[in-house]
C-alpha atoms as a PDB file:
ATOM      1  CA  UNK A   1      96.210  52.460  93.836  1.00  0.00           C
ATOM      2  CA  UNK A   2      93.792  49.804  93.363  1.00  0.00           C
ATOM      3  CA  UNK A   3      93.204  48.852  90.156  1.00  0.00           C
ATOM      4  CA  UNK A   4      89.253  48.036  90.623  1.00  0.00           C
ATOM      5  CA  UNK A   5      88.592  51.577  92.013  1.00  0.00           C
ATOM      6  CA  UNK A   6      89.211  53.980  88.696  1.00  0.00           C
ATOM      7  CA  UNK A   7      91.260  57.136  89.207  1.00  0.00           C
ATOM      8  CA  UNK A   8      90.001  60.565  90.154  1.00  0.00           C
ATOM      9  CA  UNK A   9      91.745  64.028  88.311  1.00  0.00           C
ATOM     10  CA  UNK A  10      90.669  66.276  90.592  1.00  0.00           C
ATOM     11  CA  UNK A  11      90.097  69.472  88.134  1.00  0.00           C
ATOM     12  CA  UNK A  12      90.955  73.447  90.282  1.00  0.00           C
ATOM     13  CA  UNK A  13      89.840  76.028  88.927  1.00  0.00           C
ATOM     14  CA  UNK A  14      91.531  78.510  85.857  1.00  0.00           C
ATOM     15  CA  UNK A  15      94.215  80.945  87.535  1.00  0.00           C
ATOM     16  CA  UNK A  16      93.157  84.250  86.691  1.00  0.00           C
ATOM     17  CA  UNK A  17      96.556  86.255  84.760  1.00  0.00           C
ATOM     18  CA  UNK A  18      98.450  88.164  87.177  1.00  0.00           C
ATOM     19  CA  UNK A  19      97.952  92.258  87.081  1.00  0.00           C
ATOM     20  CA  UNK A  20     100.291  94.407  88.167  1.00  0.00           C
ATOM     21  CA  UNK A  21      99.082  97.937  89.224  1.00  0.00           C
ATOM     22  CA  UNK A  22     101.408 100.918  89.621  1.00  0.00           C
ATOM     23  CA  UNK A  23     101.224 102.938  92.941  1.00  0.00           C
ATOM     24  CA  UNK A  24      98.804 105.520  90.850  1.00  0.00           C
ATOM     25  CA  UNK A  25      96.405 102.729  90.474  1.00  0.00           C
ATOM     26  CA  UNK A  26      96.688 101.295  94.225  1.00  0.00           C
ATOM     27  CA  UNK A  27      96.210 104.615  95.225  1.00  0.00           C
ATOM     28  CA  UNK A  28      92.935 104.836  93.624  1.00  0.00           C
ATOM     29  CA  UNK A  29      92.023 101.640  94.641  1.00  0.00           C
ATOM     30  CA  UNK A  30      92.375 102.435  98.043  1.00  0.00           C
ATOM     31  CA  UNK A  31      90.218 105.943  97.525  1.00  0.00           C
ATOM     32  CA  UNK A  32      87.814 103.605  96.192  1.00  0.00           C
ATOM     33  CA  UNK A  33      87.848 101.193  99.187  1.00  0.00           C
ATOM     34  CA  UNK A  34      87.915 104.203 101.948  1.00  0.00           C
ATOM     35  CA  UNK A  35      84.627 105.759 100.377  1.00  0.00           C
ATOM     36  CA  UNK A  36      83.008 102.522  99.401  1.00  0.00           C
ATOM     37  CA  UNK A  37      81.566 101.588 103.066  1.00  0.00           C
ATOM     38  CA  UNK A  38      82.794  97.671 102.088  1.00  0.00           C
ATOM     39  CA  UNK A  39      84.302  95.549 104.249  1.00  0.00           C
ATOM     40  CA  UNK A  40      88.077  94.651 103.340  1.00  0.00           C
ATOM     41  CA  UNK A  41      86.343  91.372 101.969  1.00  0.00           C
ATOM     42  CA  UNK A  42      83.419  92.518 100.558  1.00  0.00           C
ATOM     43  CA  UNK A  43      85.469  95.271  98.265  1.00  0.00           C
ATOM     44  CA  UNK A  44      88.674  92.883  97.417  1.00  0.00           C
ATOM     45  CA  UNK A  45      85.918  90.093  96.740  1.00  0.00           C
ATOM     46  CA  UNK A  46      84.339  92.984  93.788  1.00  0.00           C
ATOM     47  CA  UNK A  47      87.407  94.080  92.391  1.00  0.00           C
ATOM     48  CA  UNK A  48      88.808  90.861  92.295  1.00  0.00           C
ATOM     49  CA  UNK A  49      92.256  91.665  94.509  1.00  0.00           C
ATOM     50  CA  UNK A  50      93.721  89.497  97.451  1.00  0.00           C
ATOM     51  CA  UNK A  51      92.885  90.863 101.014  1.00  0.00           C
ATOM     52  CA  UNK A  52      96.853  90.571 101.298  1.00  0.00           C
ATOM     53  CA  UNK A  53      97.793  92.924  98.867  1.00  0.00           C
ATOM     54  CA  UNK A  54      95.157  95.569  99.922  1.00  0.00           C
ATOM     55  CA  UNK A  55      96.667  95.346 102.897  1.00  0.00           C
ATOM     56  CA  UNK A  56     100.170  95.716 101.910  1.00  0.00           C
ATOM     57  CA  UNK A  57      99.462  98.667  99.867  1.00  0.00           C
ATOM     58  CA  UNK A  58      97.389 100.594 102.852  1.00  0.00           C
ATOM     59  CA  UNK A  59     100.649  99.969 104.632  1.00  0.00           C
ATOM     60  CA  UNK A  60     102.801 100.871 101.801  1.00  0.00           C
ATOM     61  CA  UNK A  61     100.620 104.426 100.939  1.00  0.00           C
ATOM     62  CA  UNK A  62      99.334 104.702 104.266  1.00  0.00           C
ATOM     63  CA  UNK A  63      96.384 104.281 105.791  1.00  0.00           C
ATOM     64  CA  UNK A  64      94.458 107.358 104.301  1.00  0.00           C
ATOM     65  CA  UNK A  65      95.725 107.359 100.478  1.00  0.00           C
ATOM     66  CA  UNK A  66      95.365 110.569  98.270  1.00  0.00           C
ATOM     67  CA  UNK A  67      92.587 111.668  96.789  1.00  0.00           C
ATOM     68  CA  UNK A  68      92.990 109.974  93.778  1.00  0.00           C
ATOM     69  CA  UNK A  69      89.374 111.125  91.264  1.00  0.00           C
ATOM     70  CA  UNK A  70      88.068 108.593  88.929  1.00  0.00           C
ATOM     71  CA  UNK A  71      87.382 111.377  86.606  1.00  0.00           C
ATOM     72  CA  UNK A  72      88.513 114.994  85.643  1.00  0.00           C
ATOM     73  CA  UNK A  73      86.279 118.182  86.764  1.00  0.00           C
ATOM     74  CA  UNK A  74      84.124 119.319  84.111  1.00  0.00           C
ATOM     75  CA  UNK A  75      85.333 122.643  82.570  1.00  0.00           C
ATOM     76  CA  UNK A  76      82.843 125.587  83.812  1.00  0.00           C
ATOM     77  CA  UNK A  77      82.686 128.033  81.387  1.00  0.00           C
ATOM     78  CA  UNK A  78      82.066 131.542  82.735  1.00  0.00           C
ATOM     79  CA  UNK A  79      79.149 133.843  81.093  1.00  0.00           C
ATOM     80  CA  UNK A  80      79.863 136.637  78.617  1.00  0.00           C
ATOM     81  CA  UNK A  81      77.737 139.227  81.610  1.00  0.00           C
ATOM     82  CA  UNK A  82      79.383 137.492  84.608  1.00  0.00           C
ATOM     83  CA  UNK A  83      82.357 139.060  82.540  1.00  0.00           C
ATOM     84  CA  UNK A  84      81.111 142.421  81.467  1.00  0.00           C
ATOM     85  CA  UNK A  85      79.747 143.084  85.271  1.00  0.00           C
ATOM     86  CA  UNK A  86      83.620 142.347  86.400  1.00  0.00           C
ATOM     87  CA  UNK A  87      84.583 144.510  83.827  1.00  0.00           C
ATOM     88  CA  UNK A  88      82.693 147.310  84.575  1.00  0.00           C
ATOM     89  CA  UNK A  89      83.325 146.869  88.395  1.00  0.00           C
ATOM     90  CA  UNK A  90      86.868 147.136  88.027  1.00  0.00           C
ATOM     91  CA  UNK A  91      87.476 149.804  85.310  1.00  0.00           C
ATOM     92  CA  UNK A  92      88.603 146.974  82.970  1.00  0.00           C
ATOM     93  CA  UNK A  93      91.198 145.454  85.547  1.00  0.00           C
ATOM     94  CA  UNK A  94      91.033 141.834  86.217  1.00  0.00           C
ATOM     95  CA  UNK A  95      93.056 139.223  87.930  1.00  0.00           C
ATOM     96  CA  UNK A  96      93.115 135.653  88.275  1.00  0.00           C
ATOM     97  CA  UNK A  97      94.569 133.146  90.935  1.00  0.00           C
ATOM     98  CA  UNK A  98      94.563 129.952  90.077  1.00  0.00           C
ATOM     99  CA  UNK A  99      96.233 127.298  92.708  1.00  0.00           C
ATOM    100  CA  UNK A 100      97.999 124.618  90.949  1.00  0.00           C
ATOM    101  CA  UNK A 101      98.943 121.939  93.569  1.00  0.00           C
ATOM    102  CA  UNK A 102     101.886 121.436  95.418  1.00  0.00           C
ATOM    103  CA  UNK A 103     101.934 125.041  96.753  1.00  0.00           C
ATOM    104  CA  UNK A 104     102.126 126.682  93.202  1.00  0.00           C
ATOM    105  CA  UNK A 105      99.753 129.543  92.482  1.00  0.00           C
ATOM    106  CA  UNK A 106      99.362 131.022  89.103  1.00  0.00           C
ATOM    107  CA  UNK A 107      98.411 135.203  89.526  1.00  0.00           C
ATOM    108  CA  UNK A 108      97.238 136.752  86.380  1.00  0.00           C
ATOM    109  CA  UNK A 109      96.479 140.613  86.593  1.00  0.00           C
ATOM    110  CA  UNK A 110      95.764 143.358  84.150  1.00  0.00           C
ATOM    111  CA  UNK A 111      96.435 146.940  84.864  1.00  0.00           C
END
């Protein structure tokens, strides 16, 4: 180096910690990025993730993920006369079917 020219540090930028994401959290990710309407760039650019891994993960979960929602469905509470008008409909039977996921179905019934 010559000594009449002074030295340069060239500074780079802060690396941003490393984040590991389960497959739960990819998953949702990828939701995010199929009903977004963002380029690969655009949305990996906004959530701060490498095109790369993206990538790897739509490989890795395939191409059309789960439906993974952000949050829980509301609880819908059912009116006191939506009640008494099944009630008198029946005779005062009732039954309820409730599907679970993964092919379970819950059947409640009163005789």
């Amino acid at each position: 180096m010559n000594e009449s020219q002074p030295s340069q540090l060239v500074k780079s930028k802060p690396r941003r910690p490393r984040v590991t994401r389960t497959p739960e959290q990819w998953a949702e990710l990828l939701y995010k990025f199929e009903s977004s309407g963002l380029t690969q760039q655009a949305f990996c650019k906004q959530y701060r993730i490498s095109t790369g891994s993206l990538y790897k993960w739509r490989e890795k979960l395939g191409n059309h993920p789960p439906h993974v929602p952000a949050e829980p469905a509301p609880f819908v509470e059912i009116g006191q006369d939506l009640i008494n008008d099944q009630a008198a409909d029946s005779e005062s039977n009732w039954q309820v079917e409730l599907e679970l996921g993964k092919g379970v179905i819950l059947r409640l019934r009163s005789f």
